[in-house]
N, C-alpha and C. Protein backbone atom coordinates (compact mmCIF):
# COMPACT_ATOMS: atom_id res chain seq x y z
N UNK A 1 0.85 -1.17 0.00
CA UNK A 1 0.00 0.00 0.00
C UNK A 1 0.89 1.23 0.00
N UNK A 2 0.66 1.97 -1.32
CA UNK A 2 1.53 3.20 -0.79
C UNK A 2 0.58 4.22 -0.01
N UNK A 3 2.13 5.25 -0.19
CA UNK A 3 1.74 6.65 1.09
C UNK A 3 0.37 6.86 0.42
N UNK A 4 0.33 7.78 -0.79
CA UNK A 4 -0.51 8.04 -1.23
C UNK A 4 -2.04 7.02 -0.48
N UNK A 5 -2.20 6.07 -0.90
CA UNK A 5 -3.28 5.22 -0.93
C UNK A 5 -3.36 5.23 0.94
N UNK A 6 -2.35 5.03 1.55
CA UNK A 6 -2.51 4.87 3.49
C UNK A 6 -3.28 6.88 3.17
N UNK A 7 -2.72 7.85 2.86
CA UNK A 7 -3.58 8.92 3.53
C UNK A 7 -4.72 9.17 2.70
N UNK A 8 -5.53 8.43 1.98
CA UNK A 8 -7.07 8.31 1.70
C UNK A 8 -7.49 7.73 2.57
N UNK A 9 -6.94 6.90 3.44
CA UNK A 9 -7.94 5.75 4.37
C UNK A 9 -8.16 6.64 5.77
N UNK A 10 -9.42 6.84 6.30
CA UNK A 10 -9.63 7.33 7.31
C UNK A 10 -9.10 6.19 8.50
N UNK A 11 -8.54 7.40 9.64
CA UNK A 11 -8.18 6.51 10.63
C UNK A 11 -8.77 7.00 11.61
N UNK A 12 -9.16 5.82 12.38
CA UNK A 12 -10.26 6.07 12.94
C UNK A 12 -9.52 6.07 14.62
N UNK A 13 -9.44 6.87 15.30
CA UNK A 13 -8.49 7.16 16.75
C UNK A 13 -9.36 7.60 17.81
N UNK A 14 -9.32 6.75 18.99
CA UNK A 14 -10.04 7.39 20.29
C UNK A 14 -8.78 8.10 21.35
N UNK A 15 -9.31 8.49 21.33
CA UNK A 15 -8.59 9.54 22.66
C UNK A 15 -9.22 9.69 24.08
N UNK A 16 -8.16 8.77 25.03
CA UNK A 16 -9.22 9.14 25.99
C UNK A 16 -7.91 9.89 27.27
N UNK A 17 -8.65 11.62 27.36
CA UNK A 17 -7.52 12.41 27.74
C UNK A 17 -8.73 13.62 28.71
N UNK A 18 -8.31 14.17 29.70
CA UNK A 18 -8.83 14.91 30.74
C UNK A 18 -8.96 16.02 30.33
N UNK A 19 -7.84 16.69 29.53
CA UNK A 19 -7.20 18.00 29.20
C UNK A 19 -7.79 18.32 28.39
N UNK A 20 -8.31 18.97 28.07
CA UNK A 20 -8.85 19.64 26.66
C UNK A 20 -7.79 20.35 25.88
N UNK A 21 -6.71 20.87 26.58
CA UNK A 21 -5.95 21.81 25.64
C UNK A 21 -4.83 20.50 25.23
N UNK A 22 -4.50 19.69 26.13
CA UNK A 22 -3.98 18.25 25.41
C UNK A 22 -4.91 17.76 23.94
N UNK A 23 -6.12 17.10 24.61
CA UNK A 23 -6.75 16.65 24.01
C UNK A 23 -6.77 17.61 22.28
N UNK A 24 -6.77 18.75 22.29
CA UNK A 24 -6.90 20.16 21.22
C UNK A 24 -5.19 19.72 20.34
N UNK A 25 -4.14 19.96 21.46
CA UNK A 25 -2.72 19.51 20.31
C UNK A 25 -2.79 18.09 19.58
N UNK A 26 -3.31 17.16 20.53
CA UNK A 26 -3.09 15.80 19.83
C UNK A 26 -3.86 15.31 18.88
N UNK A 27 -5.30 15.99 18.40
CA UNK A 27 -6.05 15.98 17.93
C UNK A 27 -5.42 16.58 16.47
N UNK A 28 -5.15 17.99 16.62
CA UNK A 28 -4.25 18.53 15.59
C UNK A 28 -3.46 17.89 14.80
N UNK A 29 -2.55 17.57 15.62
CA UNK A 29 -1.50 17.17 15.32
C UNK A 29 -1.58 15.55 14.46
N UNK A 30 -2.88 14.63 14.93
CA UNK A 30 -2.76 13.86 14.55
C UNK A 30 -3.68 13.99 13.03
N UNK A 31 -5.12 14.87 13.18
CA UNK A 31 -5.27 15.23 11.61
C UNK A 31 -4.53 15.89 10.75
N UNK A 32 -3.32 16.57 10.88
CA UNK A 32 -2.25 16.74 10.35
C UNK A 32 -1.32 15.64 9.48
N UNK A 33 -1.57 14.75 10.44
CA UNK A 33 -0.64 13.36 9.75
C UNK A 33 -1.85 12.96 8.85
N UNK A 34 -3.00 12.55 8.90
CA UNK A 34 -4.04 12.22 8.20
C UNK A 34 -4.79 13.01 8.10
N UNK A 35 -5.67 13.99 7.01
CA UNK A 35 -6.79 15.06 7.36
C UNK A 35 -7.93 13.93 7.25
N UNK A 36 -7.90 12.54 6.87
CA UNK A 36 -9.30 11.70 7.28
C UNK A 36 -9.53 11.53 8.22
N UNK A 37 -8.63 11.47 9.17
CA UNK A 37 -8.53 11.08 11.05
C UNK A 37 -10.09 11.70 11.43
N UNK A 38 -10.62 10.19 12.03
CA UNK A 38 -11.65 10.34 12.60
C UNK A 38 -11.46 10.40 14.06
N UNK A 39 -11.70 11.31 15.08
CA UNK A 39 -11.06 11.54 16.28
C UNK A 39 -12.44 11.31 17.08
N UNK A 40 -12.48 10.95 18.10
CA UNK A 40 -13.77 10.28 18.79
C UNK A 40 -13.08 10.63 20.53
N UNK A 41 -12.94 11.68 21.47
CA UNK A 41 -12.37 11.82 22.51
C UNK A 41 -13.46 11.21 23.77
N UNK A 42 -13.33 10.94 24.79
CA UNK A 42 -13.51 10.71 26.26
C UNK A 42 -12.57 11.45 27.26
N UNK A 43 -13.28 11.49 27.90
CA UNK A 43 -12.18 12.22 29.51
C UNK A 43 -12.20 11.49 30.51
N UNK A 44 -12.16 10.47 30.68
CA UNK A 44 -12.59 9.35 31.79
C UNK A 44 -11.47 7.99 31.33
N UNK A 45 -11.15 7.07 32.26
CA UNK A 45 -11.57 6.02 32.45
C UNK A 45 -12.54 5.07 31.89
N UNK A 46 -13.92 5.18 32.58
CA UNK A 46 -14.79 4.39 33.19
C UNK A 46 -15.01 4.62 31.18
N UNK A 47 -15.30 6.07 31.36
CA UNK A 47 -15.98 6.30 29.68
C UNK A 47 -15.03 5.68 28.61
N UNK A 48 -13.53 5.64 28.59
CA UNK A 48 -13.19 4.51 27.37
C UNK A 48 -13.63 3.34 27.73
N UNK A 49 -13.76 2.59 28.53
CA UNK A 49 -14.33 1.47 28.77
C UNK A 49 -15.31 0.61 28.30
N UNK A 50 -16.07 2.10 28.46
CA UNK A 50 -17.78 1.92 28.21
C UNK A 50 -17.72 1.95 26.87
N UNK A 51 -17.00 3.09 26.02
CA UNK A 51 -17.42 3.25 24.43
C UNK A 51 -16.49 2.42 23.47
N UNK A 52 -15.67 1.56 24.23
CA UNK A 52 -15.61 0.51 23.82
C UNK A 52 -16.10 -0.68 23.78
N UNK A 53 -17.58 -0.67 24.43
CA UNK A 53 -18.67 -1.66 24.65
C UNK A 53 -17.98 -2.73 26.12
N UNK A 54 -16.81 -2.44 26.88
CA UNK A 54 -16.41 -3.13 27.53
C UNK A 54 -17.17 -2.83 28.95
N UNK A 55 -17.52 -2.11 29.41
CA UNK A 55 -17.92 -1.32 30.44
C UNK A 55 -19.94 -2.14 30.73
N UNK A 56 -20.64 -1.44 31.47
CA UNK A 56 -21.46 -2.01 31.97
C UNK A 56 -22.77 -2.27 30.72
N UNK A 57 -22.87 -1.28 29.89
CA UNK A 57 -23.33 -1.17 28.69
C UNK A 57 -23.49 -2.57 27.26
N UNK A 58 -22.24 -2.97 27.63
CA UNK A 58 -21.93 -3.98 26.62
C UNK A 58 -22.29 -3.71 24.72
N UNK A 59 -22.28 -2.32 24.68
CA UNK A 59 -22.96 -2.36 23.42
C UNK A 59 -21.53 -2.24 22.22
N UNK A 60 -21.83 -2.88 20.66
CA UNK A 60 -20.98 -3.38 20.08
C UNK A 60 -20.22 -2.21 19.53
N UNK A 61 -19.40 -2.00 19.28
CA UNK A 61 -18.29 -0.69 18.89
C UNK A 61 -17.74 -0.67 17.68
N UNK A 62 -17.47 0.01 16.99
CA UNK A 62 -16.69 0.32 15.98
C UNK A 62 -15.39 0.66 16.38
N UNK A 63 -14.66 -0.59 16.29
CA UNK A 63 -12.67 -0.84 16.95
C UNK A 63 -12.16 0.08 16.19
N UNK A 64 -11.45 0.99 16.88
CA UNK A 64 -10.70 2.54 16.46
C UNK A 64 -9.26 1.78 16.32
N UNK A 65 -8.91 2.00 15.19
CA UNK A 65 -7.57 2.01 14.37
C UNK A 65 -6.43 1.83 15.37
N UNK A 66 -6.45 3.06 16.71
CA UNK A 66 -5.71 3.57 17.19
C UNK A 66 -6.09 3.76 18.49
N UNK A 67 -5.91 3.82 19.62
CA UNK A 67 -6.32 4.46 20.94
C UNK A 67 -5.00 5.00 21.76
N UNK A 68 -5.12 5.99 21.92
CA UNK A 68 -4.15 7.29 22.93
C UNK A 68 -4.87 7.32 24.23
N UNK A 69 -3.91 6.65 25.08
CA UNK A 69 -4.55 7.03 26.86
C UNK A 69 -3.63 7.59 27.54
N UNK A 70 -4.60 8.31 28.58
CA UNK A 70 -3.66 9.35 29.50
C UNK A 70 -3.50 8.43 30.73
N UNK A 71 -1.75 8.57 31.03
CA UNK A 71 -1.98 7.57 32.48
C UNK A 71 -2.87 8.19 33.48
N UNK A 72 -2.92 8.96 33.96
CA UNK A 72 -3.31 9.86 35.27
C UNK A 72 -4.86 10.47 34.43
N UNK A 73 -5.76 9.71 34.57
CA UNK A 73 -7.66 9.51 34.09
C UNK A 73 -8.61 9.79 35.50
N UNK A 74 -9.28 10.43 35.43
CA UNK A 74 -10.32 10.11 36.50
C UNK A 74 -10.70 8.91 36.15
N UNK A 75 -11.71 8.78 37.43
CA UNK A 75 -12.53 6.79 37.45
C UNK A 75 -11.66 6.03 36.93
N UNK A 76 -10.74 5.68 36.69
CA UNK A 76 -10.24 4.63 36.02
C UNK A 76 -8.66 5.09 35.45
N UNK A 77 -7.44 4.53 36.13
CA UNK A 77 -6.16 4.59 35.79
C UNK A 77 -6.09 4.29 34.55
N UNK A 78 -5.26 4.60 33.33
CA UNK A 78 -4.66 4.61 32.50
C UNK A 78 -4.10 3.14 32.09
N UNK A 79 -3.50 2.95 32.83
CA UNK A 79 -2.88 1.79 32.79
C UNK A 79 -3.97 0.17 33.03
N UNK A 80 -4.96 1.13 34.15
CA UNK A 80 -6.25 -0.06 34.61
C UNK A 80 -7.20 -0.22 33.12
N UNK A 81 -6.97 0.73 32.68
CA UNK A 81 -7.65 0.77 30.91
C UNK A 81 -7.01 -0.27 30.50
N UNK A 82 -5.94 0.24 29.84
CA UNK A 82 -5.36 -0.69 29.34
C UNK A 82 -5.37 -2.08 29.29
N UNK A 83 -4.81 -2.56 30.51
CA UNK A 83 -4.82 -4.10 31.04
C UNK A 83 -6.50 -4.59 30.37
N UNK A 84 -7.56 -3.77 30.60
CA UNK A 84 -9.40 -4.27 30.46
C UNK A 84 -8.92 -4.48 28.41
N UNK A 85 -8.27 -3.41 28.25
CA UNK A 85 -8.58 -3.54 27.01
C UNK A 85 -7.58 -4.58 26.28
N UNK A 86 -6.42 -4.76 26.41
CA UNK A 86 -5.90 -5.98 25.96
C UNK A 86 -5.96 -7.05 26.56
N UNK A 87 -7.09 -7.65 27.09
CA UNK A 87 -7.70 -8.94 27.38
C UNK A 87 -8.43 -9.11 26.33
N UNK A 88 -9.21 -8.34 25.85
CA UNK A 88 -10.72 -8.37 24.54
C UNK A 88 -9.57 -9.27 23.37
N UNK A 89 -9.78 -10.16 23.16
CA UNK A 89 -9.51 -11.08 21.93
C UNK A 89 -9.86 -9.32 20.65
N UNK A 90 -10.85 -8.96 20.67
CA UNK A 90 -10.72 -8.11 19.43
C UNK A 90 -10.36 -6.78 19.35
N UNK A 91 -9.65 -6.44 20.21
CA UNK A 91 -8.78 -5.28 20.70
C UNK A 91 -7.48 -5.17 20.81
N UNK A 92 -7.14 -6.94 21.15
CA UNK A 92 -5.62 -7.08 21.81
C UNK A 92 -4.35 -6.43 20.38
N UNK A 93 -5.04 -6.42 19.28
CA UNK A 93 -4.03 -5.89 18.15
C UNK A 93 -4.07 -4.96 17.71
N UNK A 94 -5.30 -3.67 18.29
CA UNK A 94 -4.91 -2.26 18.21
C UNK A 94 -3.99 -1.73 19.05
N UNK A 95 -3.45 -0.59 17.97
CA UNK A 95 -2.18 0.05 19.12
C UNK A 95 -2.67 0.89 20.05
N UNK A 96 -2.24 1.13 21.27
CA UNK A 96 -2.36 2.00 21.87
C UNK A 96 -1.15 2.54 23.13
N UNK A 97 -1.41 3.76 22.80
CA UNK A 97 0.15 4.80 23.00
C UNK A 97 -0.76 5.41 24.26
N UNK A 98 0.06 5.55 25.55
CA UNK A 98 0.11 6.11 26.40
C UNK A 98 0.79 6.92 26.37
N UNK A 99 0.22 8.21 27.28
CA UNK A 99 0.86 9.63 27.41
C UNK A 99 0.75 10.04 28.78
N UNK A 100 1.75 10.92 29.39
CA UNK A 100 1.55 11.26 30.57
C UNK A 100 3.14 11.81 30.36
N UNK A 101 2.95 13.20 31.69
CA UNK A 101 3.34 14.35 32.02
C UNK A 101 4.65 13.93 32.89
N UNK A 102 4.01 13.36 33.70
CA UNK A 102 4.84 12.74 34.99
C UNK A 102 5.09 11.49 35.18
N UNK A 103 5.73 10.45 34.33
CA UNK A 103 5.18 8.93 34.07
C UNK A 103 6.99 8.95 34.55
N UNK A 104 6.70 7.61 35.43
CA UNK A 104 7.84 6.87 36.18
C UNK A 104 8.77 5.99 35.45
N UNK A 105 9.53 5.80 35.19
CA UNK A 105 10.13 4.09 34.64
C UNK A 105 9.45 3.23 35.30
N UNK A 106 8.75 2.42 35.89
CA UNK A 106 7.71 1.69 36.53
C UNK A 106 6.54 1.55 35.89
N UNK A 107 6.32 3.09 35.21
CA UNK A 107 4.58 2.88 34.85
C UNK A 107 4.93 2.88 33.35
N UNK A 108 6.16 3.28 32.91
CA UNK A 108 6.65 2.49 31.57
C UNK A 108 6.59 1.10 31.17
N UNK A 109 7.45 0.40 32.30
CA UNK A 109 7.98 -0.62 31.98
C UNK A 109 6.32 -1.56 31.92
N UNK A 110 5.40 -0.94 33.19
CA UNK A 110 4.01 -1.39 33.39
C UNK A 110 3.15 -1.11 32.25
N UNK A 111 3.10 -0.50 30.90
CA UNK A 111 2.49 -0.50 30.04
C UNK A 111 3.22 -1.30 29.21
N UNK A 112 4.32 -1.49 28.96
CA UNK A 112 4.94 -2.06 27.98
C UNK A 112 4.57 -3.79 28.23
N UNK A 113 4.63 -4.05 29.42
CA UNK A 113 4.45 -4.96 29.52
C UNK A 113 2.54 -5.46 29.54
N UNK A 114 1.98 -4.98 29.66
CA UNK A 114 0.66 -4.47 29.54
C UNK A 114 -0.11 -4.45 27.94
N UNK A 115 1.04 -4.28 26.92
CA UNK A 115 0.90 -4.26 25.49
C UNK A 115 0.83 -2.82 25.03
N UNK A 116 1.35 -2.01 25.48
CA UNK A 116 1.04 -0.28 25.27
C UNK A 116 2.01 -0.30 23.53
N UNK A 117 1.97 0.27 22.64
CA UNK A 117 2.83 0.26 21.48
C UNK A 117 4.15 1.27 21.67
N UNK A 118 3.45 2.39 22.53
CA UNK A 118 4.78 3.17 23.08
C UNK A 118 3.89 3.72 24.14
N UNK A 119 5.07 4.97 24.83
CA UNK A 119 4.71 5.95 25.85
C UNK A 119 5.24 7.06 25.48
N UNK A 120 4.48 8.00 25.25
CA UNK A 120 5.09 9.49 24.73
C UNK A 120 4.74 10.09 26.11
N UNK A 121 5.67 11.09 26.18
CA UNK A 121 5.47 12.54 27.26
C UNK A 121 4.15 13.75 26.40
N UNK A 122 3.57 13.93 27.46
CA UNK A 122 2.62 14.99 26.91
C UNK A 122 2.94 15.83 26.09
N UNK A 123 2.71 16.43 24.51
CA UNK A 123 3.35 17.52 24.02
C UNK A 123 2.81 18.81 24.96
N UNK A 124 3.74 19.80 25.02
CA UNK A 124 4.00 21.19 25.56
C UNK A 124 2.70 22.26 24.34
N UNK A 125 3.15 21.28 23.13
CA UNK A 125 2.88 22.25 21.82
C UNK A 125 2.74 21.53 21.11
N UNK A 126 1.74 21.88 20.05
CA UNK A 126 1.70 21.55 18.61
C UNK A 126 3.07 21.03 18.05
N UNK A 127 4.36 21.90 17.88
CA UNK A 127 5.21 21.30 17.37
C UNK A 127 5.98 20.45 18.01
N UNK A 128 5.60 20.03 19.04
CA UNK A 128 6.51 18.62 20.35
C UNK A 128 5.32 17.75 19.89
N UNK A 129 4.44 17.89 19.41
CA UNK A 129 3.48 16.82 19.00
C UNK A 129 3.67 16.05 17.73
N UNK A 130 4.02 17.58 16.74
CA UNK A 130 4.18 16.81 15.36
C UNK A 130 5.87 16.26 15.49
N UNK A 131 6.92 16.52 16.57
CA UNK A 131 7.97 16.10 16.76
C UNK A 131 7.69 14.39 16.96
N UNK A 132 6.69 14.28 17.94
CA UNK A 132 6.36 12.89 18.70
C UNK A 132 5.51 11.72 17.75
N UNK A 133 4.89 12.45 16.66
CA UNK A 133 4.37 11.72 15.61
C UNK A 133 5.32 11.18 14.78
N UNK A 134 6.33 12.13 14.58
CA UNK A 134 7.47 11.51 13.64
C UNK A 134 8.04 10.04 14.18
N UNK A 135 8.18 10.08 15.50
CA UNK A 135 8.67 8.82 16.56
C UNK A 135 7.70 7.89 16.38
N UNK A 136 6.36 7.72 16.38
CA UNK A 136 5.23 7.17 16.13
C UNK A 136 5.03 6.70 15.14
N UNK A 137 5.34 7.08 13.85
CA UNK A 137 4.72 6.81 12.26
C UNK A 137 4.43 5.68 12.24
N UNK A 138 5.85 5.06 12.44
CA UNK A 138 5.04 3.81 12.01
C UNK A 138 3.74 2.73 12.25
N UNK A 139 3.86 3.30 13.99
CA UNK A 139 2.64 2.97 14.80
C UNK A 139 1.53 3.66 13.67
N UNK A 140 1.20 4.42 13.66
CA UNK A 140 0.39 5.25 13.23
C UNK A 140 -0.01 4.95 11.29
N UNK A 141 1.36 4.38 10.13
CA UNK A 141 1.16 3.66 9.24
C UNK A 141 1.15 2.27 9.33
N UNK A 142 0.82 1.75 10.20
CA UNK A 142 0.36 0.09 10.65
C UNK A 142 -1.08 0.60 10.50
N UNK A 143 -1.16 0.99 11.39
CA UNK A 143 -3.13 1.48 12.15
C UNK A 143 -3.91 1.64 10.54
N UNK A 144 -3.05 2.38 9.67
CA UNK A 144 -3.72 2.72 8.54
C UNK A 144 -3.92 1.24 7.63
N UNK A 145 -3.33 0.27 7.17
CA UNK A 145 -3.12 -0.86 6.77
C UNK A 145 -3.79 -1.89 7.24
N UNK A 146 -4.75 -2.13 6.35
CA UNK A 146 -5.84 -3.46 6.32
C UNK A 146 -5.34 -4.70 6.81
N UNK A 147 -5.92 -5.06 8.11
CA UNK A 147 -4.77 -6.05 9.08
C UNK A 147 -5.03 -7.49 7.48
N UNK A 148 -5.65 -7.66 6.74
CA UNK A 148 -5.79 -8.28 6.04
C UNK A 148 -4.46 -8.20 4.63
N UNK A 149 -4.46 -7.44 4.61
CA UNK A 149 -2.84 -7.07 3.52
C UNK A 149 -1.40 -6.82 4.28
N UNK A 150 -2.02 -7.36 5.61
CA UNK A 150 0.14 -7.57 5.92
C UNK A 150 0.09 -8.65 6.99
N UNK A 151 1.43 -8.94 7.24
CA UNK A 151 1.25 -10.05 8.27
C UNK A 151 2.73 -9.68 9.10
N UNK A 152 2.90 -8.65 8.82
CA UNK A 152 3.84 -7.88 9.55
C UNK A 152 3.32 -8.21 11.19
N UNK A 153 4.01 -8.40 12.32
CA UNK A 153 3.78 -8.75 13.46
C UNK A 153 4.34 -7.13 14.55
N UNK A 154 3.88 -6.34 15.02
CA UNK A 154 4.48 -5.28 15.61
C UNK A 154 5.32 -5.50 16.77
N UNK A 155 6.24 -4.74 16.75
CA UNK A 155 7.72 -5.38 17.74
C UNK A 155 7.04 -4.65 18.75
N UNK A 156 7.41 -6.03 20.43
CA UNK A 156 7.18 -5.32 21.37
C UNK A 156 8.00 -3.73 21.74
N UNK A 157 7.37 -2.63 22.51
CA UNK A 157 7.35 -1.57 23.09
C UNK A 157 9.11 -1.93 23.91
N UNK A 158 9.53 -1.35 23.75
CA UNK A 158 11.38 -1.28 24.25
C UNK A 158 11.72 0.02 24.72
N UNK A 159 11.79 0.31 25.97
CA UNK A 159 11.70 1.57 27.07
C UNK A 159 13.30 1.29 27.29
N UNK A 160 13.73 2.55 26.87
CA UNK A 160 15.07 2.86 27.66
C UNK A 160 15.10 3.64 28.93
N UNK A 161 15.73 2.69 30.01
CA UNK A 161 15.39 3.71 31.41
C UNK A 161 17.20 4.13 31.77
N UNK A 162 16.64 5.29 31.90
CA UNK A 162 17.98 6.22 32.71
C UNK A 162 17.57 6.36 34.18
N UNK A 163 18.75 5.68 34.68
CA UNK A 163 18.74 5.79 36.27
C UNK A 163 19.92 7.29 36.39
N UNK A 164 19.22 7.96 37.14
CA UNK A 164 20.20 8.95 37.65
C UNK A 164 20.97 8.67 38.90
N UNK A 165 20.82 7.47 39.24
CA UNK A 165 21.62 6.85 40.75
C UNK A 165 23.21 6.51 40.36
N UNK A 166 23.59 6.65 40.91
CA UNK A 166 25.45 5.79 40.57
C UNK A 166 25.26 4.32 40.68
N UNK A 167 25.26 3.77 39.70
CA UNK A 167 25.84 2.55 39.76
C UNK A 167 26.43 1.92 40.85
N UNK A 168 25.52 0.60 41.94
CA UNK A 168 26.34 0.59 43.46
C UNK A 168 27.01 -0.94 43.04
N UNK A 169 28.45 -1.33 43.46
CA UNK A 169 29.28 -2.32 43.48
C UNK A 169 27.74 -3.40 44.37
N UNK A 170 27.49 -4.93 43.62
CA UNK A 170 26.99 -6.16 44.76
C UNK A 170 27.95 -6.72 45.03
């Protein structure tokens, strides 16, 4: 599939983010990469849950290409998303990229292992966003690609952690 033919295909992305002025750059930034980007936001927890038919509702969903979660969510951790959502047999192979401001090596290593595709830091700006998409693409030209025309397998999430401690002699 070329470029051309991936930016006709609408991609269809949930966002589930607290911030509105977050929610406003990443939104941008991501119809920027695609102007088809279908963007579908929540501010909750409990609410990606739900509008993914996983939640108390059970009703059937239209599986978004893509899902962006904020670790730090009302009702419902970021990460507690996550884990609900890669159990679903028909979810477990969308990507989804966590974001957060203040995120630990811990709550890295805890999404990665969790199935997260990456962890970006919150953009500041529009242009730390379209910086952070560039890091992303490919995540982001998978999502576009008919899981039916590749059999490409996506490499697990690989977190480099910097300890600022000295190195202690065991």
């Amino acid at each position: 599939m070329s470029r051309e033919d991936v930016s006709q295909k609408t991609l269809n992305i949930l966002i589930a983010e607290d911030n509105s002025s977050d929610v406003f750059i990443i939104s941008r930034g991501l119809t920027e990469f695609n102007q088809r980007s279908r963007i579908t936001t929540v501010n909750d927890g409990e609410a990606l849950i739900e509008i993914l038919g996983l939640g108390k509702s059970k009703q059937p969903v239209n599986i978004p290409d893509l899902i962006i979660i904020d670790l730090y969510m009302p009702k419902l951790y970021g990460l507690q998303a996550l884990q609900i959502i890669k159990r679903e047999a028909h979810l477990v192979n969308v990507p989804c990229i966590m974001i957060s401001q203040n995120a630990t090596d811990t709550d890295k290593l805890e999404a990665a292992r969790l199935g997260a595709a990456d962890f970006l830091n919150k953009p500041d700006s529009l242009s730390d966003f379209r910086r952070d998409i560039r890091s992303i693409e490919f995540i982001l030209q998978r999502a576009l690609i008919p899981e039916s025309s590749t059999s490409i397998t996506p490499e697990p999430l690989s977190i480099a952690l910097r300890s600022s401690e000295p190195k202690k002699d065991l």
